[in-house]
Protein backbone atom coordinates (compact mmCIF):
# COMPACT_ATOMS: atom_id res chain seq x y z
CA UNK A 1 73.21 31.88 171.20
CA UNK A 2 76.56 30.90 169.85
CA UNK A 3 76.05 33.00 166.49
CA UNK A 4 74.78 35.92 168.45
CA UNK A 5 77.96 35.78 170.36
CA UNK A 6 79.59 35.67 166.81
CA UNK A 7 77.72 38.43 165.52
CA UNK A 8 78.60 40.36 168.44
CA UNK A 9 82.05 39.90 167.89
CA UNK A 10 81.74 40.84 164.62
CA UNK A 11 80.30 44.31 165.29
CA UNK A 12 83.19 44.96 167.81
CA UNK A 13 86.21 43.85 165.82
CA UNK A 14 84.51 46.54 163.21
CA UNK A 15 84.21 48.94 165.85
CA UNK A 16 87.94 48.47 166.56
CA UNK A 17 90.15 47.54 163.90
CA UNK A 18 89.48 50.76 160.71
CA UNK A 19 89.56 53.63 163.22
CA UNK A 20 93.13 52.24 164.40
CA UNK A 21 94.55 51.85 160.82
CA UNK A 22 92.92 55.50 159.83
CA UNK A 23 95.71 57.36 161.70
CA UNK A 24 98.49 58.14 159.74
CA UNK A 25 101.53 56.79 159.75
CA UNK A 26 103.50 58.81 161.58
CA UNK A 27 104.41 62.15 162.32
CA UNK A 28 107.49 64.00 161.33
CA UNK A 29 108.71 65.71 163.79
CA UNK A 30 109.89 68.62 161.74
CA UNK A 31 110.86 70.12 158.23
CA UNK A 32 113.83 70.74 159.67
CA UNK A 33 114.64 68.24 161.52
CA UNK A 34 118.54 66.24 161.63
CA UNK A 35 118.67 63.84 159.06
CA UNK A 36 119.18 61.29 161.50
CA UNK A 37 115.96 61.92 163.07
CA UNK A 38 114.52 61.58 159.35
CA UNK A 39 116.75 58.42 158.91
CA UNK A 40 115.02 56.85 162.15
CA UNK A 41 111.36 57.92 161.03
CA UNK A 42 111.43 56.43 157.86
CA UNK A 43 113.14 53.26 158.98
CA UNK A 44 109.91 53.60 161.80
CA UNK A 45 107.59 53.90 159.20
CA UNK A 46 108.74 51.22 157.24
CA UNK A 47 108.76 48.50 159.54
CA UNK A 48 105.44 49.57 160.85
CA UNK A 49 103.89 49.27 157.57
CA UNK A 50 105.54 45.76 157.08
CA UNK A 51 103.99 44.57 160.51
CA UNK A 52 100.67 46.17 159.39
CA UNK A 53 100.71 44.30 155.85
CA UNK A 54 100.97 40.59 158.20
CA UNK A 55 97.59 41.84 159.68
CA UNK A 56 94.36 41.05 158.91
CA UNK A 57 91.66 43.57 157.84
CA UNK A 58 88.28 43.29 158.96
CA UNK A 59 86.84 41.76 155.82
CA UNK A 60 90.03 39.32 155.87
CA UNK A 61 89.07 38.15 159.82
CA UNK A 62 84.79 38.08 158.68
CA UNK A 63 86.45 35.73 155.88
CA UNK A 64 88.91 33.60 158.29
CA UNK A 65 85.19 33.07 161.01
CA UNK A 66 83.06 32.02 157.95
CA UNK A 67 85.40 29.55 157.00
CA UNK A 68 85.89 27.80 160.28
CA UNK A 69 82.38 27.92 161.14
CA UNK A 70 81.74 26.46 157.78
CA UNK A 71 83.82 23.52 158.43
CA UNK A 72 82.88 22.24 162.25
CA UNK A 73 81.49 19.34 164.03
CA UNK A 74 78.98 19.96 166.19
CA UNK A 75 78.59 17.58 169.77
CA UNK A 76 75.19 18.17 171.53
CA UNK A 77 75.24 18.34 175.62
CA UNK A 78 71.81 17.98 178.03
CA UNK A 79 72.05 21.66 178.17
CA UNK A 80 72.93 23.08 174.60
CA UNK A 81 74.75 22.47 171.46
CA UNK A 82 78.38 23.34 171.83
CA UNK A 83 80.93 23.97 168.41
CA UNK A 84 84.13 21.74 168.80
CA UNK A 85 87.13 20.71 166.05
CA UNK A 86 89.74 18.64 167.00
CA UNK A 87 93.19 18.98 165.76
CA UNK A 88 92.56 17.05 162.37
CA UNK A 89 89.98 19.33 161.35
CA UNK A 90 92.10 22.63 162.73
CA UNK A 91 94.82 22.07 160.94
CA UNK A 92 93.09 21.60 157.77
CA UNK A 93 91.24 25.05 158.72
CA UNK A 94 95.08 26.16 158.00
CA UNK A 95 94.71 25.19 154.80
CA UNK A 96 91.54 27.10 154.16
CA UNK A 97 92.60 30.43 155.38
CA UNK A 98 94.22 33.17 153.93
CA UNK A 99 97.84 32.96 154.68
CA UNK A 100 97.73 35.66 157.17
CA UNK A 101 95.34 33.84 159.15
CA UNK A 102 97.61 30.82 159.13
CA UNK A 103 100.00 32.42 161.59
CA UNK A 104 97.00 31.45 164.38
CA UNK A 105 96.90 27.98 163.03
CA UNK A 106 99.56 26.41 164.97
CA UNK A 107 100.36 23.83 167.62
CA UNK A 108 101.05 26.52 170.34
CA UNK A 109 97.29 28.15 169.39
CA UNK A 110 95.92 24.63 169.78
CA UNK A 111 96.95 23.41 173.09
CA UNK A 112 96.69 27.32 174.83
CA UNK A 113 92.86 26.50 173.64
CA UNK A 114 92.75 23.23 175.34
CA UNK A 115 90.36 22.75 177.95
CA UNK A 116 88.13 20.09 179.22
CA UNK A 117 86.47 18.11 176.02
CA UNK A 118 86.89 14.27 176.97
CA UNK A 119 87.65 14.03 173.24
CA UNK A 120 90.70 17.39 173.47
CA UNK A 121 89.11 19.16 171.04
CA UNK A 122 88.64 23.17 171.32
CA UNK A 123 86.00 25.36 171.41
CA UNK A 124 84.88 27.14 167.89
CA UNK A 125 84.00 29.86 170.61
CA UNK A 126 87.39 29.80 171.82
CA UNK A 127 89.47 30.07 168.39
CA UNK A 128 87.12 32.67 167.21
CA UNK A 129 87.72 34.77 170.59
CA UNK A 130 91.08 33.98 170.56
CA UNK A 131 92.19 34.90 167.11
CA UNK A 132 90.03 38.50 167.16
CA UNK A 133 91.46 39.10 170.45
CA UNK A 134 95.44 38.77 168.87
CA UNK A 135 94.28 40.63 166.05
CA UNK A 136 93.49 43.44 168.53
CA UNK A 137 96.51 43.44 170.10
CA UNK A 138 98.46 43.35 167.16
CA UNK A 139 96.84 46.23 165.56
CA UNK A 140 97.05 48.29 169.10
CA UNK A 141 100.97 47.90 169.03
CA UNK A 142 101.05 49.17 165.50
CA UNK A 143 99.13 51.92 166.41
CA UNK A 144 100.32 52.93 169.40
CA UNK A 145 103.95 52.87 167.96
CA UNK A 146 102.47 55.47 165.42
CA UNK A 147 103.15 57.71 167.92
CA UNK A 148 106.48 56.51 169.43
CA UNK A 149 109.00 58.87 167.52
CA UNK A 150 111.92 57.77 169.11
CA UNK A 151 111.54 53.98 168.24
CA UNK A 152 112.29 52.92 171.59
CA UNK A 153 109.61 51.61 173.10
CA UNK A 154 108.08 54.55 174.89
CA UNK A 155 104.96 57.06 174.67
CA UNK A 156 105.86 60.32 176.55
CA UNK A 157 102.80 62.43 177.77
CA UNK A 158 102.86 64.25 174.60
CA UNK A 159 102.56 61.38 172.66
CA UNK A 160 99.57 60.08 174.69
CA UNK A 161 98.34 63.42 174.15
CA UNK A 162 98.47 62.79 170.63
CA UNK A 163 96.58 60.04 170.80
CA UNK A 164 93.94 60.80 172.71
CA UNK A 165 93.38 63.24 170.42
CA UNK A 166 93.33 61.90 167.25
CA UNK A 167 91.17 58.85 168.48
CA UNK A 168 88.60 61.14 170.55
CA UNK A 169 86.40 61.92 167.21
CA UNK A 170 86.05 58.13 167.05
CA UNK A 171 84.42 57.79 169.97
CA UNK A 172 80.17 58.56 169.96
CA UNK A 173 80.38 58.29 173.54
CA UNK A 174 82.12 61.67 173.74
CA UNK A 175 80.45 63.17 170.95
CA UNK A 176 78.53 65.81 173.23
CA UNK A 177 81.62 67.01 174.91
CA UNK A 178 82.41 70.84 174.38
CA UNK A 179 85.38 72.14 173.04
CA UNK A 180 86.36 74.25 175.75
CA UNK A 181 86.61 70.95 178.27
CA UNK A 182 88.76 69.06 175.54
CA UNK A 183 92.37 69.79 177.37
CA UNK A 184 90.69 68.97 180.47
CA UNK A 185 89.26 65.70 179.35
CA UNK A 186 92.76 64.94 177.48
CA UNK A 187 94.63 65.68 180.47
CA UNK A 188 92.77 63.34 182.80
CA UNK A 189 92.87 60.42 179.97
CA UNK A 190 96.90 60.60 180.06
CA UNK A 191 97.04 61.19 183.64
CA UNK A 192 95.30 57.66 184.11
CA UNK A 193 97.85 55.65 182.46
CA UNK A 194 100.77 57.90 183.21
CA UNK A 195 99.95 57.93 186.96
CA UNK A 196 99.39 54.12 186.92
CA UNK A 197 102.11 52.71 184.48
CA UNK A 198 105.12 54.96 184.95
CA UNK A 199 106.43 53.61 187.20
CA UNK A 200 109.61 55.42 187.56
CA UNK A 201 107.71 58.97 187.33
CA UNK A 202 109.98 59.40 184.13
CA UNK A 203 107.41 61.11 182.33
CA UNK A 204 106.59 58.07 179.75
CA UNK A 205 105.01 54.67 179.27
CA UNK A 206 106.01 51.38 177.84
CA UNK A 207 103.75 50.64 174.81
CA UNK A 208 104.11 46.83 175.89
CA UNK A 209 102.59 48.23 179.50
CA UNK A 210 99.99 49.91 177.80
CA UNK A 211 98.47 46.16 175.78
CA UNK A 212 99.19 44.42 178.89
CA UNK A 213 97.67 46.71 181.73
CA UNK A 214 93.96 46.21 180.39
CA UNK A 215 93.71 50.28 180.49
CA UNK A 216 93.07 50.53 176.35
CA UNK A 217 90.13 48.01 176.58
CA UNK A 218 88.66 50.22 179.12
CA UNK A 219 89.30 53.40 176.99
CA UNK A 220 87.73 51.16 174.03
CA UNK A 221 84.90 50.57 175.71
CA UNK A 222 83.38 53.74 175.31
CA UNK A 223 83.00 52.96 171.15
CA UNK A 224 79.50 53.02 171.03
CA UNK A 225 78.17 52.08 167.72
CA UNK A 226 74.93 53.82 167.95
CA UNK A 227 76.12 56.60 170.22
CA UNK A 228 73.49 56.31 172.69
CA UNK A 229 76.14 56.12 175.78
CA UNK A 230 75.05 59.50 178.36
CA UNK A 231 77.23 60.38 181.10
CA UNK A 232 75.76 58.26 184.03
CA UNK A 233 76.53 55.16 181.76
CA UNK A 234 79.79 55.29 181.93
CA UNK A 235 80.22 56.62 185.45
CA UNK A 236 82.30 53.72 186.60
CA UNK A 237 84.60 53.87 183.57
CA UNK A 238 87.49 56.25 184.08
CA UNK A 239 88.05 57.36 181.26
CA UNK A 240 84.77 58.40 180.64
CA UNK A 241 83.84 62.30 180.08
CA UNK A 242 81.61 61.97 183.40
CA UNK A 243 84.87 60.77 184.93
CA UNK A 244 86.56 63.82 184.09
CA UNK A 245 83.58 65.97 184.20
CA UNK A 246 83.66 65.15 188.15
CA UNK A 247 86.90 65.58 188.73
CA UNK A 248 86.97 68.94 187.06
CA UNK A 249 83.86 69.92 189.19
CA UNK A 250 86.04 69.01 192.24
CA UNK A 251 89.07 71.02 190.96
CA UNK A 252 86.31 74.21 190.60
CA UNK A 253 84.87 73.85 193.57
CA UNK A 254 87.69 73.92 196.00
CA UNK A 255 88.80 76.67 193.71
CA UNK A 256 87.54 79.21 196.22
CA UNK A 257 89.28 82.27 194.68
CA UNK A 258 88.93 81.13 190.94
CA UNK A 259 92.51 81.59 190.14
CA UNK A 260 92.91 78.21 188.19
CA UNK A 261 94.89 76.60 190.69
CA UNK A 262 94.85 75.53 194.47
CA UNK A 263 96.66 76.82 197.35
CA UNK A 264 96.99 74.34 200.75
CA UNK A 265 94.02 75.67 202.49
CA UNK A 266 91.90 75.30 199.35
CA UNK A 267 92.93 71.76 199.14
CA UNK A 268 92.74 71.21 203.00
CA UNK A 269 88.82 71.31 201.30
CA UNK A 270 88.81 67.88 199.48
CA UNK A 271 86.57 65.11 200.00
CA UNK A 272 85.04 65.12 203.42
CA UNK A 273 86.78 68.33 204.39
CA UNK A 274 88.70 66.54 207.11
CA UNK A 275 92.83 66.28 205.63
CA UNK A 276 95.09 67.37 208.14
CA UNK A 277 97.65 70.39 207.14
CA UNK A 278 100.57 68.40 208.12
CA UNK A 279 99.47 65.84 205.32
CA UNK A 280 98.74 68.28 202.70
CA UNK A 281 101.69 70.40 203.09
CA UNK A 282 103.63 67.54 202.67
CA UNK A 283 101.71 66.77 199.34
CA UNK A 284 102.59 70.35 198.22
CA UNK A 285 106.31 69.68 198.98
CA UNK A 286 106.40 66.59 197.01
CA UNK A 287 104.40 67.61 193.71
CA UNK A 288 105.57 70.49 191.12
CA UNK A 289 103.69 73.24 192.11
CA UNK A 290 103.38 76.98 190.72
CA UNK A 291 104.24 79.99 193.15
CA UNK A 292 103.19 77.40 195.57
CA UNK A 293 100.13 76.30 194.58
CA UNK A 294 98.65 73.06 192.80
CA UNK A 295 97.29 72.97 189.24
CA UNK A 296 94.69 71.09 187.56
CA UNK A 297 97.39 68.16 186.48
CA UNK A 298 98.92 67.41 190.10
CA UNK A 299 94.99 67.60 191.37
CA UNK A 300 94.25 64.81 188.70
CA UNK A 301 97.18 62.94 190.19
CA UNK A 302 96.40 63.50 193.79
CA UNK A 303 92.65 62.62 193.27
CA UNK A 304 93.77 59.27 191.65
CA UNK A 305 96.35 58.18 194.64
CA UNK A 306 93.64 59.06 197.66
CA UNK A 307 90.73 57.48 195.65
CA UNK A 308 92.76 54.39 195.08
CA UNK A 309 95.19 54.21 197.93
CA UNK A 310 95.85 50.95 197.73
CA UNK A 311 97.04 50.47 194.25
CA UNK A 312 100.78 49.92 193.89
CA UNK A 313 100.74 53.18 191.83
CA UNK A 314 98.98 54.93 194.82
CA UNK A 315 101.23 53.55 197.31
CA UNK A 316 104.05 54.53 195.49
CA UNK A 317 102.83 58.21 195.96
CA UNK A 318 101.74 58.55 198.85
CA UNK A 319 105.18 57.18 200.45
CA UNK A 320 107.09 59.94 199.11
CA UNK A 321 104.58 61.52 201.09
CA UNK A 322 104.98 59.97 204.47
CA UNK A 323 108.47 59.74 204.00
CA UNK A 324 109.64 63.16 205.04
CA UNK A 325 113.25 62.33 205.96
CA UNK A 326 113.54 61.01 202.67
CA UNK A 327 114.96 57.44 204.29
CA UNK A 328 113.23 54.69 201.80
CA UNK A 329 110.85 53.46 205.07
CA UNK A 330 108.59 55.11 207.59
CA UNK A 331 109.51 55.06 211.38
CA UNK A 332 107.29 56.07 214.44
CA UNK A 333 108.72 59.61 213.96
CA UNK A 334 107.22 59.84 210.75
CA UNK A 335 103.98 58.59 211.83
CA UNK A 336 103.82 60.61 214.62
CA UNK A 337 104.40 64.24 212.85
CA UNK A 338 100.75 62.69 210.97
CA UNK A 339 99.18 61.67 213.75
CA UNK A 340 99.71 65.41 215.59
CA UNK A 341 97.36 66.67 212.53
CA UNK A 342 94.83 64.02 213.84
CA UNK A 343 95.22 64.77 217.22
CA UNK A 344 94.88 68.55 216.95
CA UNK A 345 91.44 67.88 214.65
CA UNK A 346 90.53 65.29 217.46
CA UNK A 347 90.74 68.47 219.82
CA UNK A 348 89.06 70.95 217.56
CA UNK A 349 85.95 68.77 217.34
CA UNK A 350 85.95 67.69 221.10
CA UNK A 351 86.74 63.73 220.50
CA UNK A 352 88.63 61.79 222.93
CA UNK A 353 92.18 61.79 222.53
CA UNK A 354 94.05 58.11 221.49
CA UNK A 355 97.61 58.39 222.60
CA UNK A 356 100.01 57.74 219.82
CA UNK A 357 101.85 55.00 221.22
CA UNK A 358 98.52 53.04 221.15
CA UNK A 359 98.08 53.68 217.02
CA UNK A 360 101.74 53.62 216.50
CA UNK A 361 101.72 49.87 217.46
CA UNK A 362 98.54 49.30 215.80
CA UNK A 363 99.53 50.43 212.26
CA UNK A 364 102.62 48.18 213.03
CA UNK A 365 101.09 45.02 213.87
CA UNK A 366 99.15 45.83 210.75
CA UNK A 367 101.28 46.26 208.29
CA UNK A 368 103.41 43.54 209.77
CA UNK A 369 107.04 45.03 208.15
CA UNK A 370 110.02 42.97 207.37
CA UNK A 371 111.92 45.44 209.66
CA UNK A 372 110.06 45.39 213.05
CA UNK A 373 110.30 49.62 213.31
CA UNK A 374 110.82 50.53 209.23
CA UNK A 375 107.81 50.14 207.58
CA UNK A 376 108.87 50.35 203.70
CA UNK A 377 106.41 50.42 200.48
CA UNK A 378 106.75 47.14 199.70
CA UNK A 379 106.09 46.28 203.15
CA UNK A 380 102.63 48.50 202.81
CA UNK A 381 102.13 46.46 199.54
CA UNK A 382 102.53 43.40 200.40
CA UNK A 383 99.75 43.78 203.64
CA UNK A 384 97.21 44.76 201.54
CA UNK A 385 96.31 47.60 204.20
CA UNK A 386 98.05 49.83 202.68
CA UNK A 387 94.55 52.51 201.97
CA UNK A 388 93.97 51.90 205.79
CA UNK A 389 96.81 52.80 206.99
CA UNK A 390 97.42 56.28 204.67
CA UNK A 391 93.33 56.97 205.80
CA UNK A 392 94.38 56.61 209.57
CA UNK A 393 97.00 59.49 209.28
CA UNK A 394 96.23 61.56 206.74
CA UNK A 395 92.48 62.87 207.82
CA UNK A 396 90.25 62.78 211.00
CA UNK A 397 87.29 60.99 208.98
CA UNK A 398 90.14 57.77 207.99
CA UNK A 399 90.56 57.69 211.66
CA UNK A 400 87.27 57.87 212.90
CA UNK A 401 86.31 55.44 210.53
CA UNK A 402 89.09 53.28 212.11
CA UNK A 403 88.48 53.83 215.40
CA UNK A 404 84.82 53.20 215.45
CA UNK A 405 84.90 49.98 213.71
CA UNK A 406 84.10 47.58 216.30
CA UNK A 407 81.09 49.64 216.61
CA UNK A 408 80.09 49.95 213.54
CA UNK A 409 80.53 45.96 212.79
CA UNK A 410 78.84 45.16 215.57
CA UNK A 411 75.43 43.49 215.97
CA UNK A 412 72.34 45.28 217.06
CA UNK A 413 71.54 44.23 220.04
CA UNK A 414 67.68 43.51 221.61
CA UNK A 415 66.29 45.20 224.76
CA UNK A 416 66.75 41.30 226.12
CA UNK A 417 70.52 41.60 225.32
CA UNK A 418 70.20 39.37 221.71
CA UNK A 419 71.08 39.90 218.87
CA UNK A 420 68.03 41.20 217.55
CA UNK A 421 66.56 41.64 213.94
CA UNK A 422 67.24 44.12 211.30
């Protein structure tokens, strides 16, 4: 078990670490460019190859796990054998490594791999994990700061456009995609980590955001080494082509006049039909729209904030939203020029009216603010209810869904009045 866990490691460390040290090294941003600019690239370049030489290859990292599992003491348990070294025999490992493997050899490595053995040794299991896993990382930053012109830090769209790019012929799992769906695919892939890690809407990530957000692994996992990934196999992974592939078929389809973009009524359209016009207009104010209607970009980041409303980067959106006096918190007139959208579709479809002042206090005692009437997004963060509460207003099936709850939770009941049996 334990070496086909190895062996499985192997194959994905392979998968990983040549395609990110194939790019080049970086990209001049032009023949003409200042000379400070060509000052700041080569001085980029430099230090990027200097981190790069520290790093292990793949044949250097097979070399560093055949030598530690060469060298191991083995304690059996009632259930299976499990691989342990204590510190003697690690730190003579750090004498039998190459010197770049040394740099994992240390005190620090030793007690973050610390766990339970009555005898505090580590897990072989552990180190090897552990050390591919930093090797990963390592080579991600260099890569990713391939693309960071400006040295500072930062990946603008463009440069995740880049990227995407260059590292989309790596990937088997989007081998079948046609090249007339590329800039659609590409813009969805940037549009999930620029919607969900820029924070500030400035337009660019942190590379150190990137490593840390778990977003790359998920991109990574559609390296197939055999290819044999279809669409419906990656259906839950978002960066997946049949990720994008739906969300372009949404885009199309509300598309009713096949202009390439969509205007509010077209929009009005989405999901179950059901968004008031008070909600979506205010969506049109607040995104960067052309002669008043939305492209496919701002769809990709709408579609992202209603289908996960309760992410922090969801919330975030959506506030700006709500907040149509531009205040920094929602009051009871804000909610109520929403809830006049969900009263007028209440009407249209012949449902008993709820009067506001009813929902009003419900969504407070909800959300529970630190401000009794000023319900802020951090306050909509920190209640966890935050999806709820942006359903409820912004279309008649939310609020249905709301309102019928006690129903649709409750227990069937038998002709004798018990609970009676599914």
């Amino acid at each position: 078990m334990f070496q086909q866990e190895i062996g499985s490691s192997h194959r994905a460390v392979e998968a990983k670490l040549p395609t990110i040290c194939r790019t080049p090294w970086l990209r001049t941003t032009s023949v003409n460019g200042s000379l400070q600019t060509k000052l700041r690239e080569e001085a980029q370049c430099t230090r990027l190859q200097r981190l790069s030489d520290r790093m292990m290859d793949v044949d250097e990292l097979k070399e560093t796990i055949q030598t530690i599992q060469s060298h191991v003491s083995t304690t059996e348990s009632s259930e299976e054998h499990l691989t342990y070294i204590d510190y003697g025999q690690f730190k003579k490992l750090s004498q039998m490594v190459s010197a770049k493997a040394r740099l994992f050899f240390n005190a620090f490595t030793y007690a973050a791999l610390l766990n339970s053995d009555p005898y505090g040794r580590i897990s072989l299991d552990d180190l090897m994990r552990y050390i591919m896993r930093k090797t990963w990382l390592y080579q991600m930053r260099i890569s990713l700061a391939q693309y960071d012109v400006s040295g500072c830090g930062w990946l603008s769209e463009s440069d995740l456009e880049l990227y995407i790019t260059d590292l989309i012929p790596t990937m088997p799992a989007l081998a079948s995609m046609e090249q007339e769906f590329l800039p659609y695919y590409i813009c969805v892939a940037v549009k999930n980590f620029v919607f969900f890690l820029d924070h500030q809407r400035a337009g660019r990530v942190r590379i150190m955001d990137l490593i840390a957000s778990g977003l790359l692994e998920e991109l990574f996992e559609l390296r197939n080494s055999d290819g044999s990934m279809n669409l419906t196999e990656t259906d839950e992974n978002r960066f997946s082509q049949y990720f994008a592939t739906q969300l372009y078929g949404q885009f199309m389809n509300l598309d009713s006049d096949s202009n390439g973009m969509l205007s509010v009524e077209e929009l009005m359209n989405y999901g179950s039909g059901t968004l008031t016009k008070e909600f979506v207009m205010r969506v049109f104010q607040e995104s960067i729209t052309t002669d008043g209607e939305m492209d496919f970009r701002g769809f990709v980041d709408f579609s992202l904030a209603m289908e996960n409303n309760n992410d922090p980067a969801a919330v975030n959106y959506l506030f700006k939203v709500f907040d149509i006096r531009q205040r920094g918190y929602l009051d009871s007139f804000a909610l109520n020029y929403f809830y006049r959208g969900i009263q007028r579709s209440l009407e249209e479809h012949n449902y008993l009216q709820v009067k506001f002042e009813d929902i009003n206090a419900e969504l407070f005692d909800m959300i529970r603010p630190a401000v009794s009437d000023q319900i802020t997004a951090l306050d909509l963060k920190r209640s966890n209810c935050a999806g709820l509460f942006f359903n409820i207003l912004s279309h008649l099936e939310g609020f249905l869904s709301y309102e019928n709850r006690e129903i649709s939770n409750a227990p069937l009941q038998s002709e004798h009045g018990q609970d009676g049996d599914f």
